[in-house]
Protein backbone atom coordinates (compact mmCIF):
# COMPACT_ATOMS: atom_id res chain seq x y z
CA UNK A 1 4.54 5.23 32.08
CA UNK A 2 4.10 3.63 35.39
CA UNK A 3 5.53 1.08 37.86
CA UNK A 4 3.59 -1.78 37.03
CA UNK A 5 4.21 -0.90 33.03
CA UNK A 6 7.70 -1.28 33.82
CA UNK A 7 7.40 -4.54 35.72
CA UNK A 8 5.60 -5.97 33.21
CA UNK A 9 7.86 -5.07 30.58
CA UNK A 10 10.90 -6.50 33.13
CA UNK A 11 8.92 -9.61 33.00
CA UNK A 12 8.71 -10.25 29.62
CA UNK A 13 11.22 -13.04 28.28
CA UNK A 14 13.40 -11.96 25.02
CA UNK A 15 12.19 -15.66 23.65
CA UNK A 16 8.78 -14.48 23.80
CA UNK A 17 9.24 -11.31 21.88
CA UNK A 18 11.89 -12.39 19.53
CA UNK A 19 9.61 -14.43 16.79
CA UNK A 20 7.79 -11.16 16.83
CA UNK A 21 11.08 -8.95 15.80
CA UNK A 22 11.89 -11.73 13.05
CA UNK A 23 8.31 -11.50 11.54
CA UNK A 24 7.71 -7.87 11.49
CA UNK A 25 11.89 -7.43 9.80
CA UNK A 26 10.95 -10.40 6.77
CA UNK A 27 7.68 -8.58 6.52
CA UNK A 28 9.68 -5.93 5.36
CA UNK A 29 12.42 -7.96 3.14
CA UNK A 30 14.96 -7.46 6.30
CA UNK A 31 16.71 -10.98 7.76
CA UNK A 32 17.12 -12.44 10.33
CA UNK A 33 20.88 -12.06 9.38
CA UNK A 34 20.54 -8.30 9.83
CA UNK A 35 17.81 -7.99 13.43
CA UNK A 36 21.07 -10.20 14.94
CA UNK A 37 23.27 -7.76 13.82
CA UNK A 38 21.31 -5.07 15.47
CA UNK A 39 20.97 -6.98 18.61
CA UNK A 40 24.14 -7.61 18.87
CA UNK A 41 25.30 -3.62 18.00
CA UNK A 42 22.98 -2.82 21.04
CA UNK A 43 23.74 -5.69 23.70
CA UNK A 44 26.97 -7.22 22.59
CA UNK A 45 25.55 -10.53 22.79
CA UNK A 46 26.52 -13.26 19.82
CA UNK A 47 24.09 -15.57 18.09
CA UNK A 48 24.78 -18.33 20.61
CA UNK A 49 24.57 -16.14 23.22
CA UNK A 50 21.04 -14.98 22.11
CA UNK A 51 20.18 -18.47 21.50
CA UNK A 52 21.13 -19.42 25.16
CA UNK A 53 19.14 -16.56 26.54
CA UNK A 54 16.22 -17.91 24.07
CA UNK A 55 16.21 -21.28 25.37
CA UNK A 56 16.54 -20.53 29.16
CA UNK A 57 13.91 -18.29 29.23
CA UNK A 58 15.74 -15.05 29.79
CA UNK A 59 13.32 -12.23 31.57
CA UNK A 60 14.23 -8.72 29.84
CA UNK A 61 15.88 -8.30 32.93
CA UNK A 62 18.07 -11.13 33.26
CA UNK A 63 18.78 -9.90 29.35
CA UNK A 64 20.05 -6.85 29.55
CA UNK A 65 21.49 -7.14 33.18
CA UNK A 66 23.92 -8.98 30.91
CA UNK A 67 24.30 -7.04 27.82
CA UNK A 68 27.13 -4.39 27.54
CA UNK A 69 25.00 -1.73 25.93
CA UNK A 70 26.49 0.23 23.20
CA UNK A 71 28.64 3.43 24.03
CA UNK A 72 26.23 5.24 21.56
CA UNK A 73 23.01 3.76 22.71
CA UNK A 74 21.72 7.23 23.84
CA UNK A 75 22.13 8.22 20.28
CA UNK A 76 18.68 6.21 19.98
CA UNK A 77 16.07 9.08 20.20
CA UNK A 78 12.22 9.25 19.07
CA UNK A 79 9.27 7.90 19.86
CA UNK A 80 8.33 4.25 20.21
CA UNK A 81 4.75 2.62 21.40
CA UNK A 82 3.58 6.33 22.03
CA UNK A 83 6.62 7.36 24.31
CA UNK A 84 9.62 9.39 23.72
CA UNK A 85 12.56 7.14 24.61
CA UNK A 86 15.48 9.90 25.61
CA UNK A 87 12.45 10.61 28.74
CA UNK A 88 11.60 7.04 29.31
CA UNK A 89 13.02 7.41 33.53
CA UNK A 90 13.53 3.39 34.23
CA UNK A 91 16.52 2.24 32.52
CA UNK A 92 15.34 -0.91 31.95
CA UNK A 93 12.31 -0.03 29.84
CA UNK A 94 14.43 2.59 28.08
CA UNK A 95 16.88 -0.24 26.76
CA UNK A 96 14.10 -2.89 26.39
CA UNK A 97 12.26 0.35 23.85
CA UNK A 98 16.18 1.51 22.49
CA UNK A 99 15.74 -2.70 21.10
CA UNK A 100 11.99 -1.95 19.74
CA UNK A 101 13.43 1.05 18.14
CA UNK A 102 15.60 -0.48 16.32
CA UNK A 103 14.17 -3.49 15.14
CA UNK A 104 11.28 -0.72 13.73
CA UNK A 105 14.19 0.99 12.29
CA UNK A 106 15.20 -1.97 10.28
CA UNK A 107 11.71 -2.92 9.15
CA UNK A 108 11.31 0.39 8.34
CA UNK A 109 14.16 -0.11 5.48
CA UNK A 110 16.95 2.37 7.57
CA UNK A 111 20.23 2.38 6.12
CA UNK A 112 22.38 -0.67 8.42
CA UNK A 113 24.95 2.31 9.14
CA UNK A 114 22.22 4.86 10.16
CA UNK A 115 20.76 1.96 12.69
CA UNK A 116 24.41 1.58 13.97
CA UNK A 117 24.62 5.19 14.50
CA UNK A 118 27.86 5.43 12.89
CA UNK A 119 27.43 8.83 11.53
């Protein structure tokens, strides 16, 4: 990964990507219900919250400058879009690909509780 990969990614808005996380979890009989969960596991932000962020055009940035990641965050390991994300080196991309992972999780049909990483 490189410097202007990471940019790019910081320069992505959540509002942009978000219609993409809700179609690929209904795809696979998940809700909407449950990717807000997640989201809100990993950045502590609400539904409002999210909605706000939506609707002022929120960089990835600007959205997780503001999230209070999860204490067990880390605990999201694998691969993603071809990279490992416990190596990923710039935090931000490693939390904007910790969200990808599990939003692929939940399409995937993972147990709510092993998403969570609750045990």
């Amino acid at each position: 990964m490189n410097a202007s990969h990471d940019q790019r990614i910081a320069r992505m808005t959540f509002g942009s990507v978000y219609p993409h996380y809700i179609a690929k979890v209904e795809k696979k009989g998940r809700t909407i219900q449950e990717l807000q969960q997640v989201i809100t596991w990993l950045t502590g932000y609400d539904e409002t919250q999210l909605q706000r962020l939506i609707d002022n055009k929120a960089t990835f940035e600007n959205f997780f400058e503001g999230a209070i990641l999860h204490p067990n965050a880390h605990l999201i390991t694998g691969t993603i879009c071809g990279y490992r994300i416990e190596t990923i080196e710039n935090p931000l991309t490693q939390q904007v690909r910790y969200l990808d992972k599990l939003v692929d999780e939940l399409a995937k049909g993972r147990k709510m509780e092993k998403i969570l990483r609750q045990n």
